[in-house]
PDB file of N, CA and C in Angstrom:
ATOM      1  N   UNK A   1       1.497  -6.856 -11.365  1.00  0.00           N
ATOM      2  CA  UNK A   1       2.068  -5.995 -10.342  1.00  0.00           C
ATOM      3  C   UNK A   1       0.962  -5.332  -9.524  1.00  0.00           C
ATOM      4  N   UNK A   2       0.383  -4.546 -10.074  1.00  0.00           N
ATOM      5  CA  UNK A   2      -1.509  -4.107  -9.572  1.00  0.00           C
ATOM      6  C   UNK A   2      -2.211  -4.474 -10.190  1.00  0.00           C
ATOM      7  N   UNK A   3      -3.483  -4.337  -9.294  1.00  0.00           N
ATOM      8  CA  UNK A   3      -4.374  -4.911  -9.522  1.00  0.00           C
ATOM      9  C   UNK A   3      -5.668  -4.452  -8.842  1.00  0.00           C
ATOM     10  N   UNK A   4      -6.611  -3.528  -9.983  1.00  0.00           N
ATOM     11  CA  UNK A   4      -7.700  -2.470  -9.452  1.00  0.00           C
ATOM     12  C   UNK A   4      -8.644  -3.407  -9.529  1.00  0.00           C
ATOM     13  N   UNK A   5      -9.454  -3.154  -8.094  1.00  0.00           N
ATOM     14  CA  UNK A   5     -10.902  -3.495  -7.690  1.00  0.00           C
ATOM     15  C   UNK A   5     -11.404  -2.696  -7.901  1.00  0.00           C
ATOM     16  N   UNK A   6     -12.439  -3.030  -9.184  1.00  0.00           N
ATOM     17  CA  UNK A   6     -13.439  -1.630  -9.643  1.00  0.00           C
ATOM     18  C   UNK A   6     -14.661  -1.559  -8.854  1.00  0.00           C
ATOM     19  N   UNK A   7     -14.799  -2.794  -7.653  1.00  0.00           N
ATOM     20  CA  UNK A   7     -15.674  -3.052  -6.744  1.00  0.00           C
ATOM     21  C   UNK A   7     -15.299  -2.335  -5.391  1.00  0.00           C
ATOM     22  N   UNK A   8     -14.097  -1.752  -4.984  1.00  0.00           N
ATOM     23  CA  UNK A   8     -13.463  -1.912  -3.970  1.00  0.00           C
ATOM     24  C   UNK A   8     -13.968   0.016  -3.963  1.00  0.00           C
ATOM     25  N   UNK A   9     -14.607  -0.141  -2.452  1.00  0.00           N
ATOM     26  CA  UNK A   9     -15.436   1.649  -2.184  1.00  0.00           C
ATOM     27  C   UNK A   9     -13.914   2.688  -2.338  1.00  0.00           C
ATOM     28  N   UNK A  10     -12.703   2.310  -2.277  1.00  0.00           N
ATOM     29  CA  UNK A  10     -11.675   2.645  -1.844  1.00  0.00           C
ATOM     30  C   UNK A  10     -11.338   3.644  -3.227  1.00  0.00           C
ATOM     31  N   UNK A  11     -11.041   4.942  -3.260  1.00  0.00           N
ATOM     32  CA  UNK A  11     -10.589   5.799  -4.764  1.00  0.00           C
ATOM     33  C   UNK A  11      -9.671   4.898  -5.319  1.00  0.00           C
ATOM     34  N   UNK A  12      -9.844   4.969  -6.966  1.00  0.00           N
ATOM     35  CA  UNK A  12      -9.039   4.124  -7.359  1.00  0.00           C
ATOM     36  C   UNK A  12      -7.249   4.686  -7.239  1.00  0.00           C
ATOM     37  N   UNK A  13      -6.954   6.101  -6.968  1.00  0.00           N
ATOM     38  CA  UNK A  13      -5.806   6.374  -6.708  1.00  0.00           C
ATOM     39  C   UNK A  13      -5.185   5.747  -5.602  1.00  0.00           C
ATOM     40  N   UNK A  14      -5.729   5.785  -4.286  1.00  0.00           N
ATOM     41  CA  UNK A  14      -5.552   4.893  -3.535  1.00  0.00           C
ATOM     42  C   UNK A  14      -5.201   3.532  -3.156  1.00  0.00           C
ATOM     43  N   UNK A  15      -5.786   2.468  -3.895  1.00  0.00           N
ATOM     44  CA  UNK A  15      -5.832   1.583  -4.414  1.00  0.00           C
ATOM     45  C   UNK A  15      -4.389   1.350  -4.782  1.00  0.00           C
ATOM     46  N   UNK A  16      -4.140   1.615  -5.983  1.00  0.00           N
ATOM     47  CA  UNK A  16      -2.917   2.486  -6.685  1.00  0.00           C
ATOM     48  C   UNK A  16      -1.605   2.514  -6.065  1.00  0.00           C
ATOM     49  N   UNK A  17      -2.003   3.785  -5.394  1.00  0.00           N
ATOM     50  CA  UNK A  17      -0.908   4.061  -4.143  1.00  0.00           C
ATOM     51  C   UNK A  17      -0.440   3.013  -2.778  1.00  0.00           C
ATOM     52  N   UNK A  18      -1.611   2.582  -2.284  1.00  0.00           N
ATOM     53  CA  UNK A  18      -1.606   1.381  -1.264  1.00  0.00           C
ATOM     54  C   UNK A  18      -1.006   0.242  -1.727  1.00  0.00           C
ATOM     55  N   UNK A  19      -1.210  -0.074  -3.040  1.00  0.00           N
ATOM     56  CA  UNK A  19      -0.352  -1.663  -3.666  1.00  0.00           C
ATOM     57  C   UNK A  19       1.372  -1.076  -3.570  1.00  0.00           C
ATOM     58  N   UNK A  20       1.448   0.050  -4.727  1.00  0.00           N
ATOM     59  CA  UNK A  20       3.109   0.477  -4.611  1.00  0.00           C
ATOM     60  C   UNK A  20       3.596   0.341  -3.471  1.00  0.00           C
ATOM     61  N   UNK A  21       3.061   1.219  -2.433  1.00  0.00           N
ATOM     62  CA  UNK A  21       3.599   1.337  -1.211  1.00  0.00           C
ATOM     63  C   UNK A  21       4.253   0.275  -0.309  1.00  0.00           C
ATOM     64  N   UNK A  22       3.289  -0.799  -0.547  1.00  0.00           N
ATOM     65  CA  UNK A  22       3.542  -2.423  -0.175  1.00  0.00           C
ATOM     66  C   UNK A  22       4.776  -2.637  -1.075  1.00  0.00           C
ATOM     67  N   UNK A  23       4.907  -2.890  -2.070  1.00  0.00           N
ATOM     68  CA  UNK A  23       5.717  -3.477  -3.246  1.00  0.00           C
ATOM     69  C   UNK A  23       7.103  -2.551  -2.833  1.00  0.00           C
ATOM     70  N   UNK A  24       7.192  -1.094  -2.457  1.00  0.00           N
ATOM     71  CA  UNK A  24       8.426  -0.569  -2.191  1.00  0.00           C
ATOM     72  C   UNK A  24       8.605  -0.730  -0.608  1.00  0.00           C
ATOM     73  N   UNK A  25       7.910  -0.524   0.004  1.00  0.00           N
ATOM     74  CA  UNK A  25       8.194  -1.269   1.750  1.00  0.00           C
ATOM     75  C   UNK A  25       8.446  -2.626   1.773  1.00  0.00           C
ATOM     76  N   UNK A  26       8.394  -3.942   0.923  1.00  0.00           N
ATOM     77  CA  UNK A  26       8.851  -4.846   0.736  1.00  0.00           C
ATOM     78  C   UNK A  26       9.658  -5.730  -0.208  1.00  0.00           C
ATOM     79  N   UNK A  27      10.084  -4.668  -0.727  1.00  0.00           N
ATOM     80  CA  UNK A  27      11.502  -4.690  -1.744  1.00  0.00           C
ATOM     81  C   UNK A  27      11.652  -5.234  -2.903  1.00  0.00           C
ATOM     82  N   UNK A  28      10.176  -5.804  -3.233  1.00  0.00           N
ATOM     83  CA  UNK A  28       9.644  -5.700  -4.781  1.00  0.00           C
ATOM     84  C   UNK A  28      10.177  -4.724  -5.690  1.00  0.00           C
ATOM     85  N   UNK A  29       9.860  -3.376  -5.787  1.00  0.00           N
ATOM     86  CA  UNK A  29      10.333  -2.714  -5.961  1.00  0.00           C
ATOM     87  C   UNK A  29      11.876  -1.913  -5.506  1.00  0.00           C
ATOM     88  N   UNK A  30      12.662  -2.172  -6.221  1.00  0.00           N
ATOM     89  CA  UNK A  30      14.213  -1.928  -5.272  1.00  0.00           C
ATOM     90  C   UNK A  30      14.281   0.135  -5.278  1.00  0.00           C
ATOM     91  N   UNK A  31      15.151  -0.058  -4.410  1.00  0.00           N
ATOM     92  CA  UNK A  31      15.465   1.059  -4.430  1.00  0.00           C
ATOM     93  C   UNK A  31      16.306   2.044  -5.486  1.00  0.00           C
ATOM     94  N   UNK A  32      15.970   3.083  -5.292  1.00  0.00           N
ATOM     95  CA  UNK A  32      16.321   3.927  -7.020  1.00  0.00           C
ATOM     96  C   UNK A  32      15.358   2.947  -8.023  1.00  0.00           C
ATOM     97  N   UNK A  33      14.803   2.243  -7.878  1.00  0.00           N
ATOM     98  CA  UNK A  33      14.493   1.711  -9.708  1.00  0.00           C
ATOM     99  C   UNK A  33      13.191   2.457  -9.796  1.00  0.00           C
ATOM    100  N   UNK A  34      13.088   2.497 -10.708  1.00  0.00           N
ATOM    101  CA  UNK A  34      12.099   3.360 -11.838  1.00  0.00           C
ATOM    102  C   UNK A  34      10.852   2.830 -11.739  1.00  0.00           C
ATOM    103  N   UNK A  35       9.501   3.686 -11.792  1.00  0.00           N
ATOM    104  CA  UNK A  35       8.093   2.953 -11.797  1.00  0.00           C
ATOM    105  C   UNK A  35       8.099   3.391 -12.921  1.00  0.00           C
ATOM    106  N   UNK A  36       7.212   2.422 -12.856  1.00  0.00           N
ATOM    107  CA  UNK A  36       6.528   2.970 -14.428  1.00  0.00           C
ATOM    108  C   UNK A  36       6.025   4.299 -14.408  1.00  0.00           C
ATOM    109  N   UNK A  37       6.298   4.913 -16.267  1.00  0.00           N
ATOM    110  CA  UNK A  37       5.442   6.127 -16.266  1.00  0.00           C
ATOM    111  C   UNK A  37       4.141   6.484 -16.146  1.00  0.00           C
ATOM    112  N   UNK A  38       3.798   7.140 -15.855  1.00  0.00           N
ATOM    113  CA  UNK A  38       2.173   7.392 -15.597  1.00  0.00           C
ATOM    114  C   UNK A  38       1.560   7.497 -16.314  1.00  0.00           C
ATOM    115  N   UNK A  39       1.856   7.323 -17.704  1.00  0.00           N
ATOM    116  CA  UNK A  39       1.234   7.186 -19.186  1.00  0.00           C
ATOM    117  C   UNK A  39       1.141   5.372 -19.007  1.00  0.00           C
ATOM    118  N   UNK A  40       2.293   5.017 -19.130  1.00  0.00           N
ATOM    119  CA  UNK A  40       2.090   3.372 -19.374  1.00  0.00           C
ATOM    120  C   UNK A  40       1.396   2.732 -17.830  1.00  0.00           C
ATOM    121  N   UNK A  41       1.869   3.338 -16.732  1.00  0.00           N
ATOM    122  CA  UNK A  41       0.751   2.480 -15.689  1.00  0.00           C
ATOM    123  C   UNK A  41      -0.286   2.917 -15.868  1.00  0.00           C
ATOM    124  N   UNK A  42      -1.062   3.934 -16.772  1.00  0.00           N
ATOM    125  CA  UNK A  42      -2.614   4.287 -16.918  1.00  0.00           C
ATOM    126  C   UNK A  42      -3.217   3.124 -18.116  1.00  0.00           C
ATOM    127  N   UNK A  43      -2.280   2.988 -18.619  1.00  0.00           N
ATOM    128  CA  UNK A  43      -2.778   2.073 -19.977  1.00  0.00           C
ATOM    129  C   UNK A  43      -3.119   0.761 -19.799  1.00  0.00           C
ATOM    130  N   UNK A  44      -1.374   0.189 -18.604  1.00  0.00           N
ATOM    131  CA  UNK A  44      -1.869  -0.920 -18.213  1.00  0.00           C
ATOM    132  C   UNK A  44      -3.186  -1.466 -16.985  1.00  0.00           C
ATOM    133  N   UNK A  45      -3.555  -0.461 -16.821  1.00  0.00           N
ATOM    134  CA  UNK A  45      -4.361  -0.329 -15.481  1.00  0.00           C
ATOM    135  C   UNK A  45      -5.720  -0.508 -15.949  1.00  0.00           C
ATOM    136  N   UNK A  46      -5.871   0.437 -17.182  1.00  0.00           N
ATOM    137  CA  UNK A  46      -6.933   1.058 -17.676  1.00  0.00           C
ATOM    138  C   UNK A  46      -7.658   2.491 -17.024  1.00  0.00           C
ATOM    139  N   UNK A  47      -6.928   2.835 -16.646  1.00  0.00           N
ATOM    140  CA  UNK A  47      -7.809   4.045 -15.713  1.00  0.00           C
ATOM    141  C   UNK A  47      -7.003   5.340 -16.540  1.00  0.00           C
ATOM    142  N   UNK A  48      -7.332   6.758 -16.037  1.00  0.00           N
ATOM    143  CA  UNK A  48      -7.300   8.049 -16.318  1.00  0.00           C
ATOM    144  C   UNK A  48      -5.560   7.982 -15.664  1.00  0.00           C
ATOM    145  N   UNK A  49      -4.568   8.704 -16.784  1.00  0.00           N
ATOM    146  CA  UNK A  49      -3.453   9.076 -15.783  1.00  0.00           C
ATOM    147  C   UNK A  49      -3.597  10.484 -15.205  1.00  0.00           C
ATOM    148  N   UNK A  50      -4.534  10.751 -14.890  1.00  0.00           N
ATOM    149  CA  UNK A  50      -4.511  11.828 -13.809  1.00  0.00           C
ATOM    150  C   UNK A  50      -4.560  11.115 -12.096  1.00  0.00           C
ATOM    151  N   UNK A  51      -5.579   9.561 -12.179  1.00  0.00           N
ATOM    152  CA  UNK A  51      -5.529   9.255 -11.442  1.00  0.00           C
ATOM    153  C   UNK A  51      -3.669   8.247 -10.703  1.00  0.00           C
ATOM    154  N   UNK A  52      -3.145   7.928 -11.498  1.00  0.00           N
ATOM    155  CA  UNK A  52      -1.766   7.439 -11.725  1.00  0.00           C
ATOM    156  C   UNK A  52      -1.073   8.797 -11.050  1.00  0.00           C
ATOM    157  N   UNK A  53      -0.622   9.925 -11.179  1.00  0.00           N
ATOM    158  CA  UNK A  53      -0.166  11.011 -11.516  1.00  0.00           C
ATOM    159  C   UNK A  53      -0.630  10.827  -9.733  1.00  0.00           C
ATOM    160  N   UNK A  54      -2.534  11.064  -9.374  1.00  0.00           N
ATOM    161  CA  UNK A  54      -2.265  11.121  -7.896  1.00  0.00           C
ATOM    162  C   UNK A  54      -1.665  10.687  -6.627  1.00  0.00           C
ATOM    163  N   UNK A  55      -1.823   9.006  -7.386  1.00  0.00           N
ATOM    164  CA  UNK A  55      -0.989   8.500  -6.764  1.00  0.00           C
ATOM    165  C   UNK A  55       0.548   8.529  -6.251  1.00  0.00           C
ATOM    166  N   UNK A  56       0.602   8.950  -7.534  1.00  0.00           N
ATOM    167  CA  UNK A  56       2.127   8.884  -7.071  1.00  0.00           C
ATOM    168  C   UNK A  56       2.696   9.747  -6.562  1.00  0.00           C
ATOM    169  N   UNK A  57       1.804  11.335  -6.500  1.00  0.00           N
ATOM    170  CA  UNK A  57       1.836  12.554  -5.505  1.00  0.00           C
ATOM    171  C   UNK A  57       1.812  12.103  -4.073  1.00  0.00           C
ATOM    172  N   UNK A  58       1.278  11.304  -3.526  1.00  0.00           N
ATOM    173  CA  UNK A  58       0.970  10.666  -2.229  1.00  0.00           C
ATOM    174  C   UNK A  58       1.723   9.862  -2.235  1.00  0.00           C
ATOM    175  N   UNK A  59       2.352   9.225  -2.626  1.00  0.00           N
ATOM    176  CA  UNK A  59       3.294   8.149  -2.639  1.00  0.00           C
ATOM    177  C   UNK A  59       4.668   8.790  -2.335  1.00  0.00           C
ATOM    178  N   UNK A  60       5.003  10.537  -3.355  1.00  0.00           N
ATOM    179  CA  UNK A  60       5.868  11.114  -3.154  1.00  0.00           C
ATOM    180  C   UNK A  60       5.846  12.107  -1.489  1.00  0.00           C
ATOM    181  N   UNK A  61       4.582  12.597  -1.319  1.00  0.00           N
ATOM    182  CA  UNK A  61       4.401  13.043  -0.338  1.00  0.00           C
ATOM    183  C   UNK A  61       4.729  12.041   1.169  1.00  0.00           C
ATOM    184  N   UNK A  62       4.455  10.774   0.793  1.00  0.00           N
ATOM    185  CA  UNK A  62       5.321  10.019   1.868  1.00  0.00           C
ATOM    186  C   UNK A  62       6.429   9.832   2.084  1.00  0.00           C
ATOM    187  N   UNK A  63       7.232  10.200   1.217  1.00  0.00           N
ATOM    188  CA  UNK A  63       8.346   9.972   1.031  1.00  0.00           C
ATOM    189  C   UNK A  63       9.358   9.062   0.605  1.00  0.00           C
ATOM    190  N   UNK A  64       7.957   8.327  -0.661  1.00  0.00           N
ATOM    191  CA  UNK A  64       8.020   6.685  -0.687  1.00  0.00           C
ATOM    192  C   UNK A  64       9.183   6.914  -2.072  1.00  0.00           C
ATOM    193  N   UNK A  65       8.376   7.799  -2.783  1.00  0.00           N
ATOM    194  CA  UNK A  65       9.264   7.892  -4.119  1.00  0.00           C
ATOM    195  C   UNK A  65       9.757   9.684  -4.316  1.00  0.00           C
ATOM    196  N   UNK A  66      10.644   9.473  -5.385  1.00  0.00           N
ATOM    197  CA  UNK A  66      10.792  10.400  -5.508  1.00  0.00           C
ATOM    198  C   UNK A  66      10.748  10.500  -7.220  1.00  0.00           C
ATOM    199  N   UNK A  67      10.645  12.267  -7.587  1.00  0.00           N
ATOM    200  CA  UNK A  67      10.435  12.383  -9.081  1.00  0.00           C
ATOM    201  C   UNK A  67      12.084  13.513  -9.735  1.00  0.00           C
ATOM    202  N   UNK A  68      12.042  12.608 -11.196  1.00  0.00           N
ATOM    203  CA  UNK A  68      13.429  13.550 -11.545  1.00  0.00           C
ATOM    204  C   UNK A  68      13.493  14.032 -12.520  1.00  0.00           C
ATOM    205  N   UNK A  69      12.875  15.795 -13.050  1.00  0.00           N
ATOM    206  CA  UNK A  69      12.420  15.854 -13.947  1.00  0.00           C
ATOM    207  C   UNK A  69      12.786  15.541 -15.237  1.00  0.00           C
ATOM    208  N   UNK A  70      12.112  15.137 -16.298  1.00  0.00           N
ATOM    209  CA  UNK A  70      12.121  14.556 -17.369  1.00  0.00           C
ATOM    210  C   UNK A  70      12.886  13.288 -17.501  1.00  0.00           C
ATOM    211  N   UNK A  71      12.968  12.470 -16.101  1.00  0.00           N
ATOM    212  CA  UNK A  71      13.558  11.025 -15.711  1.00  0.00           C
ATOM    213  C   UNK A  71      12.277  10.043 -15.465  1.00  0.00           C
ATOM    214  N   UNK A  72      11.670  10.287 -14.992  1.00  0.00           N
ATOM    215  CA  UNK A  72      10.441  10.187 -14.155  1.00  0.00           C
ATOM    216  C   UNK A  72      10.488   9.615 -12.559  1.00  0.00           C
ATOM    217  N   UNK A  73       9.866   8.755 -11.955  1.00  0.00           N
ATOM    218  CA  UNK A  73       9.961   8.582 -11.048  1.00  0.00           C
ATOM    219  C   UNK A  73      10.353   7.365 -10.082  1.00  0.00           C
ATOM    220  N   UNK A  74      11.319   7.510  -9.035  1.00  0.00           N
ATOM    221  CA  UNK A  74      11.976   5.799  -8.210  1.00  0.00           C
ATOM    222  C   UNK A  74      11.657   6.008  -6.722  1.00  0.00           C
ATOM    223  N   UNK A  75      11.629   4.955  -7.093  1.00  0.00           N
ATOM    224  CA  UNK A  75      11.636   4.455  -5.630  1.00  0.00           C
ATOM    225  C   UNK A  75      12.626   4.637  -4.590  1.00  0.00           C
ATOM    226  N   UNK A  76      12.364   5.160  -3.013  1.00  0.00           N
ATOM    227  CA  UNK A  76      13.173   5.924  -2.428  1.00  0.00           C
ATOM    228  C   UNK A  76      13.556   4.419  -0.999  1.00  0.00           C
ATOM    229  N   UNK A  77      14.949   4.034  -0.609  1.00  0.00           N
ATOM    230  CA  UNK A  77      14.821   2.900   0.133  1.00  0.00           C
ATOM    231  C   UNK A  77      13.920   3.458   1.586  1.00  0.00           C
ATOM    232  N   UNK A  78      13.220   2.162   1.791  1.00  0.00           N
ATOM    233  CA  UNK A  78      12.100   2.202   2.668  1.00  0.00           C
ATOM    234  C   UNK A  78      12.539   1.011   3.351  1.00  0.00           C
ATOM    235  N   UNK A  79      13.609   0.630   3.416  1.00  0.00           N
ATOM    236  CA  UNK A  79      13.732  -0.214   4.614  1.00  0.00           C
ATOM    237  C   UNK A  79      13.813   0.320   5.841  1.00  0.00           C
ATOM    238  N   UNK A  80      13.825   1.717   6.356  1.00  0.00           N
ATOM    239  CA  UNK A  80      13.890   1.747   7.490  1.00  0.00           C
ATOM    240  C   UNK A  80      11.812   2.042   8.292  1.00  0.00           C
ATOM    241  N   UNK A  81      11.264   2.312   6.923  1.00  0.00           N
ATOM    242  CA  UNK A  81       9.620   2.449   7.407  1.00  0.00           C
ATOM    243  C   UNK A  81       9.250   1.071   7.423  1.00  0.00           C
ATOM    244  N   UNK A  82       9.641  -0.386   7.015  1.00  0.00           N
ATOM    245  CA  UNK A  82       9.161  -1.290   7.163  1.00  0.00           C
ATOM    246  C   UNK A  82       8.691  -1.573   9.413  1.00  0.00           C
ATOM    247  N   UNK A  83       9.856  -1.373   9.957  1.00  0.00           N
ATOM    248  CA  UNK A  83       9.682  -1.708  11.129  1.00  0.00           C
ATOM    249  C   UNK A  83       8.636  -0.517  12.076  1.00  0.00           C
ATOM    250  N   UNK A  84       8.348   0.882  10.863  1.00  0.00           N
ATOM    251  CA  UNK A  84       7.459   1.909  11.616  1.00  0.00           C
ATOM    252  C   UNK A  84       5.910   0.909  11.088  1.00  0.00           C
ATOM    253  N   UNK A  85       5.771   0.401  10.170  1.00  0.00           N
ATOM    254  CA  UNK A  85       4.651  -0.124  10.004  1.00  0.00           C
ATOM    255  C   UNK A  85       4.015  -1.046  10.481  1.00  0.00           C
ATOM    256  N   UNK A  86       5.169  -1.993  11.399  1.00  0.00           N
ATOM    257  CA  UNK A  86       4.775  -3.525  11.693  1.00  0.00           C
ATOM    258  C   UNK A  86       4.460  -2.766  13.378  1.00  0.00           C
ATOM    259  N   UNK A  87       4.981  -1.590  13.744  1.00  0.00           N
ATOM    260  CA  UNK A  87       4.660  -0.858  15.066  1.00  0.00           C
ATOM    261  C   UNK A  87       2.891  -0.479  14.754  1.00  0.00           C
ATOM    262  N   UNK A  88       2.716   0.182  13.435  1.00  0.00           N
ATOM    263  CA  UNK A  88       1.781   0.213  13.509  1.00  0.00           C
ATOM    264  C   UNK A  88       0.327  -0.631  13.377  1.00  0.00           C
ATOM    265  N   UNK A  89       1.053  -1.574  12.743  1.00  0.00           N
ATOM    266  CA  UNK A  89      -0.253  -2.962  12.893  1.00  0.00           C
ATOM    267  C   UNK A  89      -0.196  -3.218  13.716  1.00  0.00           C
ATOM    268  N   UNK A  90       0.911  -3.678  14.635  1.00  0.00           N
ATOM    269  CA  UNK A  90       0.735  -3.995  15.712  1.00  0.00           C
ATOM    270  C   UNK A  90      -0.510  -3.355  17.172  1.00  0.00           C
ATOM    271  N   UNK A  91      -0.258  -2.080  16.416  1.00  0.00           N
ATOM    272  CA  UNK A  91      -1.143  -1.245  17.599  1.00  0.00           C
ATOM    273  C   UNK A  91      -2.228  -1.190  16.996  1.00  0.00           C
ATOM    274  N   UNK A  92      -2.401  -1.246  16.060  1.00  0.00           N
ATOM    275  CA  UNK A  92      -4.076  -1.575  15.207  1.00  0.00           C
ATOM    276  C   UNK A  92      -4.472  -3.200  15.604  1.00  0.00           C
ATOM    277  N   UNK A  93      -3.811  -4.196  15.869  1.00  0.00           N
ATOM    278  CA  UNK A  93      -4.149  -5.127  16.114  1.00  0.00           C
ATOM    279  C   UNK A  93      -4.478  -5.438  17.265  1.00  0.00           C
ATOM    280  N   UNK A  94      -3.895  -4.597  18.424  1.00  0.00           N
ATOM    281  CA  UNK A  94      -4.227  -4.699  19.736  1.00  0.00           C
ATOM    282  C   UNK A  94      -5.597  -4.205  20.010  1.00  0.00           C
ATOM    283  N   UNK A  95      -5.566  -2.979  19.625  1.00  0.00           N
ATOM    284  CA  UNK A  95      -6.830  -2.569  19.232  1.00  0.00           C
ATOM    285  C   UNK A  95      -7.976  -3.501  18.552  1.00  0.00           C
ATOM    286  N   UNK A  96      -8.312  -4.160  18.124  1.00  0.00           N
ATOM    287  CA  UNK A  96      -9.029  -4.501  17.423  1.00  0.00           C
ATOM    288  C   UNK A  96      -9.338  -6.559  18.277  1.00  0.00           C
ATOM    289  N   UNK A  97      -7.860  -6.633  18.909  1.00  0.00           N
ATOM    290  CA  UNK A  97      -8.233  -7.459  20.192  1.00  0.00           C
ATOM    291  C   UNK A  97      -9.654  -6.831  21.351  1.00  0.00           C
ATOM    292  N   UNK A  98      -9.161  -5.886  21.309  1.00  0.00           N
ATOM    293  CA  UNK A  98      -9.706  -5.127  22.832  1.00  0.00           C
ATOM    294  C   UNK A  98     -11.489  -4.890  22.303  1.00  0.00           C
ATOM    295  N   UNK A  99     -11.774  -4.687  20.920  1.00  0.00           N
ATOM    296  CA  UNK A  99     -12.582  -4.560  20.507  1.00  0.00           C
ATOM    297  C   UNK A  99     -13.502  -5.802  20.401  1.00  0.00           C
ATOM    298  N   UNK A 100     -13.140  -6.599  19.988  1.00  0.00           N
ATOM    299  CA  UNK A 100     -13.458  -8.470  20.018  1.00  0.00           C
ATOM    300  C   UNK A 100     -13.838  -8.331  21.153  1.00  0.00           C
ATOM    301  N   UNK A 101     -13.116  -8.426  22.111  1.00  0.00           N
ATOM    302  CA  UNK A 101     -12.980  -8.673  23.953  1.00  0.00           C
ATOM    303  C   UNK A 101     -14.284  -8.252  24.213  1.00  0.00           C
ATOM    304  N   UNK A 102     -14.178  -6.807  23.751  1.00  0.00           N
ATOM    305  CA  UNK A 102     -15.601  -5.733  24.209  1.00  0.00           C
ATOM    306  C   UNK A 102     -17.117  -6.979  23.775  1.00  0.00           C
ATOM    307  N   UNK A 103     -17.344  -7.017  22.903  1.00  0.00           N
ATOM    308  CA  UNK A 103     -17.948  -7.776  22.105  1.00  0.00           C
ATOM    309  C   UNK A 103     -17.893  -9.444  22.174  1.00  0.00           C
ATOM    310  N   UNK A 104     -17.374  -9.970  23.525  1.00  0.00           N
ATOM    311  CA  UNK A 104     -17.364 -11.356  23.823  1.00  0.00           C
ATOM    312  C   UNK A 104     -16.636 -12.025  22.722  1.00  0.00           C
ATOM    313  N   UNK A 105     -16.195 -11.872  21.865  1.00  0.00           N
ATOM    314  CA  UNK A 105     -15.690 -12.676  21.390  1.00  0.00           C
ATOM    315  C   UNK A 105     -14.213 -12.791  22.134  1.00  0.00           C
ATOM    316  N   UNK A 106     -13.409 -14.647  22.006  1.00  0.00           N
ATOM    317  CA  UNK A 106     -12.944 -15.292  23.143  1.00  0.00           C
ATOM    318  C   UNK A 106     -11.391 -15.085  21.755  1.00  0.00           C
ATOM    319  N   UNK A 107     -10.335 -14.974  22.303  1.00  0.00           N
ATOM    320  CA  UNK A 107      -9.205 -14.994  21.900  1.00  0.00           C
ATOM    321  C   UNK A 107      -9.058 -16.067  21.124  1.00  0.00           C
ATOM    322  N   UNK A 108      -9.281 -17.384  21.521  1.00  0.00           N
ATOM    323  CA  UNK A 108      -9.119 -19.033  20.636  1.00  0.00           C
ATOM    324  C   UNK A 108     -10.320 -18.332  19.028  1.00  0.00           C
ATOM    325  N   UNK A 109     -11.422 -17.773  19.433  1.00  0.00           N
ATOM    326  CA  UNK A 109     -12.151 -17.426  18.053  1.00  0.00           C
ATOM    327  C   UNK A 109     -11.340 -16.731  17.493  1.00  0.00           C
ATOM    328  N   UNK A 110     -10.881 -15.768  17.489  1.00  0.00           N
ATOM    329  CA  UNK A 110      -9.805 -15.027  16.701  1.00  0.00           C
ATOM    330  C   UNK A 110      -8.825 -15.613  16.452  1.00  0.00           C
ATOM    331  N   UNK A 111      -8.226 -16.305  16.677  1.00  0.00           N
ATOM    332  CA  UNK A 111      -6.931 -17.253  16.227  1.00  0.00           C
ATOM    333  C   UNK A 111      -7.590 -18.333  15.384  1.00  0.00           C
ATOM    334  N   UNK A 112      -8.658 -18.718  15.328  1.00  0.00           N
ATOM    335  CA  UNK A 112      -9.940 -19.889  14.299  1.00  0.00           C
ATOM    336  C   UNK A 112      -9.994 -19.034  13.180  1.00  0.00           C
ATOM    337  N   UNK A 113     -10.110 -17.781  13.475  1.00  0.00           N
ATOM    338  CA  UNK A 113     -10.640 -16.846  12.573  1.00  0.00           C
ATOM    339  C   UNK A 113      -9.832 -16.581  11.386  1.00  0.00           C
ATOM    340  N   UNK A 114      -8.423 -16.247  12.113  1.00  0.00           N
ATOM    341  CA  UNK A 114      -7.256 -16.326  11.599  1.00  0.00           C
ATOM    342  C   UNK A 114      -6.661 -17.208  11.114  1.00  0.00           C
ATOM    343  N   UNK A 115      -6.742 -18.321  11.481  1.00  0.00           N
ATOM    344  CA  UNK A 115      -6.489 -19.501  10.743  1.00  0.00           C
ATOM    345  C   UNK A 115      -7.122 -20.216   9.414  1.00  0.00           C
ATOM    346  N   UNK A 116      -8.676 -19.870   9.692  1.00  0.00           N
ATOM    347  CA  UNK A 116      -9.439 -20.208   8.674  1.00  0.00           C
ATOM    348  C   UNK A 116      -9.863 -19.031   7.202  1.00  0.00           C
ATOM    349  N   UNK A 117      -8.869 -17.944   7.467  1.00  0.00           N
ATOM    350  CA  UNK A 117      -8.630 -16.659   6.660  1.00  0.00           C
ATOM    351  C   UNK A 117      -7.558 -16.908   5.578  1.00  0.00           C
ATOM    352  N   UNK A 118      -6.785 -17.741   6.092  1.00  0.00           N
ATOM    353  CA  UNK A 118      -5.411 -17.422   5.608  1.00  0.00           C
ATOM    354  C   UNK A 118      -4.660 -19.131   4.952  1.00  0.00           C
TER     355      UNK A 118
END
């Protein structure tokens, strides 16, 4: 389900939080169902559940999940943030055209680029 890069500069809460987030914005995770507790995703992870615990503060602070005390914590439906996100790649991607552009690189290289990425 995750999967920590102990290489990756990124906090490992983050990490963490950024995989769930994916997994409940794309319906891996269903709505209302239960994550794991923050005891057993620390174990399976191997990391500190304080760092588990942050995550899922930020995860709740998005409004991704929610917590029920002494239930623990689900997943809140996020089908309607899927289409705020694809707005936002989108505008990160334009961006990052315009940036290429700046920098000569030719539209057909980025689509090579992309092709030979994926």
């Amino acid at each position: 389900m995750i999967n920590i890069d102990f290489r990756d500069k990124r906090p490992l809460y983050e990490q963490v939080s950024d995989r769930l987030e994916e997994l409940i914005i794309r319906g891996v995770i269903a709505p209302n169902e239960a994550l794991p507790s923050v005891r057993a995703l620390a174990v399976e992870l191997s990391i500190n559940p304080n760092t588990v615990q942050k995550a899922y503060a930020a995860l709740e602070q998005k409004g991704l999940i929610y917590s029920v005390s002494g239930r623990g914590s689900f997943a809140t439906d996020a089908s309607d943030i899927l289409p705020q996100k694809r707005k936002e790649f989108f505008g990160e991607l334009k961006e990052l055209v315009e940036r290429g552009e700046a920098l000569g690189v030719t539209r057909k290289e980025m689509i090579g680029a992309i092709n030979d990425s994926g």
